[in-house]
Protein backbone atom coordinates (compact mmCIF):
# COMPACT_ATOMS: atom_id res chain seq x y z
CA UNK A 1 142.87 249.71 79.86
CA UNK A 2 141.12 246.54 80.91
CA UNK A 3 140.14 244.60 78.30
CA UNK A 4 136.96 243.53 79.75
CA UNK A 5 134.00 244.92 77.43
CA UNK A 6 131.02 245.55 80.02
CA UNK A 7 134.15 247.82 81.42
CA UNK A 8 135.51 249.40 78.46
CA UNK A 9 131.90 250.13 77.21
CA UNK A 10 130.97 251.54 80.45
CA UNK A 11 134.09 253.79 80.53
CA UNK A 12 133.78 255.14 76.99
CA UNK A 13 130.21 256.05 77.49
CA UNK A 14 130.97 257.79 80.49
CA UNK A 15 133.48 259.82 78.63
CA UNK A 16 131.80 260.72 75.76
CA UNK A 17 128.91 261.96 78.60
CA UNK A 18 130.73 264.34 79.57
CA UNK A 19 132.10 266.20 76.38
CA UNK A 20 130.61 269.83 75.74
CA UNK A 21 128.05 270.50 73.12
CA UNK A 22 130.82 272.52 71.88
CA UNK A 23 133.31 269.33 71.61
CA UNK A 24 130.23 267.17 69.92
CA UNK A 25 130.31 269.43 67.34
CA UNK A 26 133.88 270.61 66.54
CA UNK A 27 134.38 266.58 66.53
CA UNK A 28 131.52 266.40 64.23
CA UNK A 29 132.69 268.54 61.49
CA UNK A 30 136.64 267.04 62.10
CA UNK A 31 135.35 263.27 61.24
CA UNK A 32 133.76 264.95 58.18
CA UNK A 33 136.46 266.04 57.46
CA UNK A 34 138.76 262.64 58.06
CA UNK A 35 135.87 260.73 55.48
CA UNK A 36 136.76 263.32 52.82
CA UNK A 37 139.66 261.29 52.44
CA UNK A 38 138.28 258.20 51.87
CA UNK A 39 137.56 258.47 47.76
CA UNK A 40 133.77 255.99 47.99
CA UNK A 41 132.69 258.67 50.17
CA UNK A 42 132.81 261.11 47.64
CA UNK A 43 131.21 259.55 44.84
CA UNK A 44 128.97 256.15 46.38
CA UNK A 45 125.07 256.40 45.81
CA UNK A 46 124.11 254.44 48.66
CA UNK A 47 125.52 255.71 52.17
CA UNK A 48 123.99 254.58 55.37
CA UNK A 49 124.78 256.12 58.75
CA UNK A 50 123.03 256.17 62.09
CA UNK A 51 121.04 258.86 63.91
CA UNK A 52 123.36 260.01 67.05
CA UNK A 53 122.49 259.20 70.75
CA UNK A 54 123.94 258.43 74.23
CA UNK A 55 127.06 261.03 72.65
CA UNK A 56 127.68 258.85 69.62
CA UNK A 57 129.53 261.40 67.17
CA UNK A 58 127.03 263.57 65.31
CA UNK A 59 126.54 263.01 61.67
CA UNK A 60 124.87 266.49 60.03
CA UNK A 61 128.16 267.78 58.81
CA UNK A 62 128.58 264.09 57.36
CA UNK A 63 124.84 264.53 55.97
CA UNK A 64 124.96 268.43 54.51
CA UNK A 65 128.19 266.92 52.82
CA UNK A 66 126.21 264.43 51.16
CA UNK A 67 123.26 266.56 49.80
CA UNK A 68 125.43 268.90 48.54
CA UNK A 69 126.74 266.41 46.64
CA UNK A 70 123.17 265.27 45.71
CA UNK A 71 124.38 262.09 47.58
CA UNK A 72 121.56 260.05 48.96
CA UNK A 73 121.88 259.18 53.00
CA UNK A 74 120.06 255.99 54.46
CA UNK A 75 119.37 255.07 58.35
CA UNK A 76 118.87 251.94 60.30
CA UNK A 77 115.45 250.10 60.61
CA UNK A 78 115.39 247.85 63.27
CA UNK A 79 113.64 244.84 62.47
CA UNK A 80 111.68 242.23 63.83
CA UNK A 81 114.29 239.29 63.45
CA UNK A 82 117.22 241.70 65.29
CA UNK A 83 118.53 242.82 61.83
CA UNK A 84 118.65 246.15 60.30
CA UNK A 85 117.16 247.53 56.95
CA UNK A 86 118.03 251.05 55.62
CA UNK A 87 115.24 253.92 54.61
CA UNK A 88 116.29 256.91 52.83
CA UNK A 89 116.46 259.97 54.82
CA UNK A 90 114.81 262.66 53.05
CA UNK A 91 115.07 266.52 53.63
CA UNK A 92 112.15 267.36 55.58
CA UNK A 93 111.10 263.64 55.92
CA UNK A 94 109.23 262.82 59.11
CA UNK A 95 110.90 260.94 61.39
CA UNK A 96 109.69 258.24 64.35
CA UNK A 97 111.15 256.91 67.29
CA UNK A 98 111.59 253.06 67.54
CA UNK A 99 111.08 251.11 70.90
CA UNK A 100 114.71 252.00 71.64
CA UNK A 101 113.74 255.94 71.04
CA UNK A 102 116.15 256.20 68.18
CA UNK A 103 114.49 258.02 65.49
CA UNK A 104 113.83 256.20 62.29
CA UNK A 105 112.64 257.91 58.60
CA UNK A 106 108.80 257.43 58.12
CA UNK A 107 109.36 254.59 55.20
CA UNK A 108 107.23 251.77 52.83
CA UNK A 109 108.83 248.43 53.60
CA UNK A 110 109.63 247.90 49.84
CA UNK A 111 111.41 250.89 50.11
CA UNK A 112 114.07 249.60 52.61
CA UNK A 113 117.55 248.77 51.52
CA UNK A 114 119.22 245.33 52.28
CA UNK A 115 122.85 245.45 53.92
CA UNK A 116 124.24 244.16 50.77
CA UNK A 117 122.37 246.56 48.67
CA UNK A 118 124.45 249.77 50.42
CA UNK A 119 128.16 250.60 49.14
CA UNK A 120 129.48 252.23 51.90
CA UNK A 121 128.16 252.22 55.76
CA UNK A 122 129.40 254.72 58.40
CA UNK A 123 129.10 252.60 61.79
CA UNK A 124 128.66 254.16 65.51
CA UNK A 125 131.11 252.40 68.22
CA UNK A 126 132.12 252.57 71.78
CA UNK A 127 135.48 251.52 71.31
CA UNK A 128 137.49 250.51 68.64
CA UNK A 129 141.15 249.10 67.77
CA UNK A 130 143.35 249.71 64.35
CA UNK A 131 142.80 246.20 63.20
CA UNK A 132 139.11 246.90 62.60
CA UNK A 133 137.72 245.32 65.59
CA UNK A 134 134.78 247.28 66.95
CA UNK A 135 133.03 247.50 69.99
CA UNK A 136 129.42 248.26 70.27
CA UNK A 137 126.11 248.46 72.43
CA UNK A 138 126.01 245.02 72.85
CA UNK A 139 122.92 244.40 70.47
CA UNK A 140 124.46 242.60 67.82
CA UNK A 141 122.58 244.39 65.31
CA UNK A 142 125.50 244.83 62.90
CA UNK A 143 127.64 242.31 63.36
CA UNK A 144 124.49 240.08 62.63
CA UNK A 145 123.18 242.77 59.32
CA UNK A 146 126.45 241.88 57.98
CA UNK A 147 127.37 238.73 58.51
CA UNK A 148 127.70 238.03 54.85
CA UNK A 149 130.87 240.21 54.84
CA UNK A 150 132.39 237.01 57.61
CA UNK A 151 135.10 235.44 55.64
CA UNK A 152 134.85 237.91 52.51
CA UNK A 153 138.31 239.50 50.97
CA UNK A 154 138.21 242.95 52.25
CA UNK A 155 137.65 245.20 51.74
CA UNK A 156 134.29 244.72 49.66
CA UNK A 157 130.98 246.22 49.07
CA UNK A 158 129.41 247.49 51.60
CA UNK A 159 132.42 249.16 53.15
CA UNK A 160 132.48 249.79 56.87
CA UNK A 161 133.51 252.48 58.37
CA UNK A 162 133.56 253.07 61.83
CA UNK A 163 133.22 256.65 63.32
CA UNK A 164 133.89 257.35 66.67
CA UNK A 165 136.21 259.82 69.04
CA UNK A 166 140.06 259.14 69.14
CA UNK A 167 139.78 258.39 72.44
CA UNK A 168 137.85 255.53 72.13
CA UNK A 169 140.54 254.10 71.08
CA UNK A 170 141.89 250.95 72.56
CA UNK A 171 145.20 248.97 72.06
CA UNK A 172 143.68 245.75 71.02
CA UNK A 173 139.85 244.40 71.93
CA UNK A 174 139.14 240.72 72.27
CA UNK A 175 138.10 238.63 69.18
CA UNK A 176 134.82 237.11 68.46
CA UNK A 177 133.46 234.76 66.06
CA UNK A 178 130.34 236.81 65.36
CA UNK A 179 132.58 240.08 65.29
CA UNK A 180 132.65 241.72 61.23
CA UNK A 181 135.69 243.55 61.39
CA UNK A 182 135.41 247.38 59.85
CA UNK A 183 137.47 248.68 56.72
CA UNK A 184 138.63 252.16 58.11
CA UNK A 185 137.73 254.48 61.46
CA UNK A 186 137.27 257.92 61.00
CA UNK A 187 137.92 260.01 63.99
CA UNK A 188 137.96 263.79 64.64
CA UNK A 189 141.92 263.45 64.25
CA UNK A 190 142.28 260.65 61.09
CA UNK A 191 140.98 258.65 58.81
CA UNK A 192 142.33 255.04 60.11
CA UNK A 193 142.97 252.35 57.32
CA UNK A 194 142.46 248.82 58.87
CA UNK A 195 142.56 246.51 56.04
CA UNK A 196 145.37 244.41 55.81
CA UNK A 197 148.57 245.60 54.10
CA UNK A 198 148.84 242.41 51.86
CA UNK A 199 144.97 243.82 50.40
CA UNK A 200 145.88 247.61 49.44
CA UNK A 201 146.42 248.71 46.43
């Protein structure tokens, strides 16, 4: 794999294309499955997750998990400054596309969440690595939403966790300074601990 990560992104995408409706969802339900092992995502109040597109892994097992549980669920608001706010998604909420046509929860702004206000955030990827670097669309719109985690003992509050296919796995992805490494990866096959050893219990 070339390490390059205009290629990398442009290969993953292109995979994840062309899996069946069929293999979206079996993978679906398996990375719910992987995030039952993680014990935050069992009992936090405040998860945020992302509304699939372009094949990102779907999240409404993740979600019916979470209302069963009476567990509230928050999505992305993209604001004007490139940063990202979270709005509770409600059960029969409306919902609006933003100028990227990702739909966002009809919301009040003093509603919205900050970053540091969540416990635990479930983060879309193109490619990832087991030390917890993470690949993205290019926006920036995490790495710069939680910046504040940048030189932070991990793993803290919020906790990332990135979800994503197993085969978007890479052996190792170049380091940037902006880059906020995640916690743990949850793919349809494990739940991936990337922390370092010296910080588990």
């Amino acid at each position: 794999m070339v390490d390059d990560p205009v290629s990398i992104r442009a290969k993953m995408r292109e995979q994840r294309a062309r899996l069946t409706p069929a293999e979206r969802i079996a993978a679906a339900s398996a990375v719910a499955a992987s995030l039952e092992q993680l014990p935050e995502f069992l009992v936090d109040p405040r998860i945020a997750g992302y509304w699939a597109i372009g094949g990102e892994v779907p999240l409404h097992a993740v979600v019916a998990q979470l209302r069963t549980r009476e567990q509230p669920y928050f999505l992305p608001i993209v604001m004007s400054d490139r940063t990202l706010r979270f709005a509770a998604l409600k059960p029969g909420a409306q919902v609006t596309p933003n100028r990227y046509g990702i739909p966002e929860p009809e919301h009040a702004s003093a509603d919205l969440l900050a970053p540091r206000q969540l416990n635990l955030v479930l983060v879309p990827l193109t490619a990832f690595d087991r030390s917890g670097r993470r690949l993205g669309m290019g926006g920036g719109y995490y790495d710069r939403s939680f910046a504040f985690l940048r030189g932070v003992s991990r793993p803290a509050q919020p906790l990332l966790v990135g979800i994503g296919y197993a085969f978007q796995e890479v052996a190792t992805l170049p380091a940037q300074d902006w880059d906020i490494a995640l916690d743990f990866i949850a793919t349809e096959k494990e739940l991936i601990d990337c922390t370092p050893p010296e910080s588990r219990p």
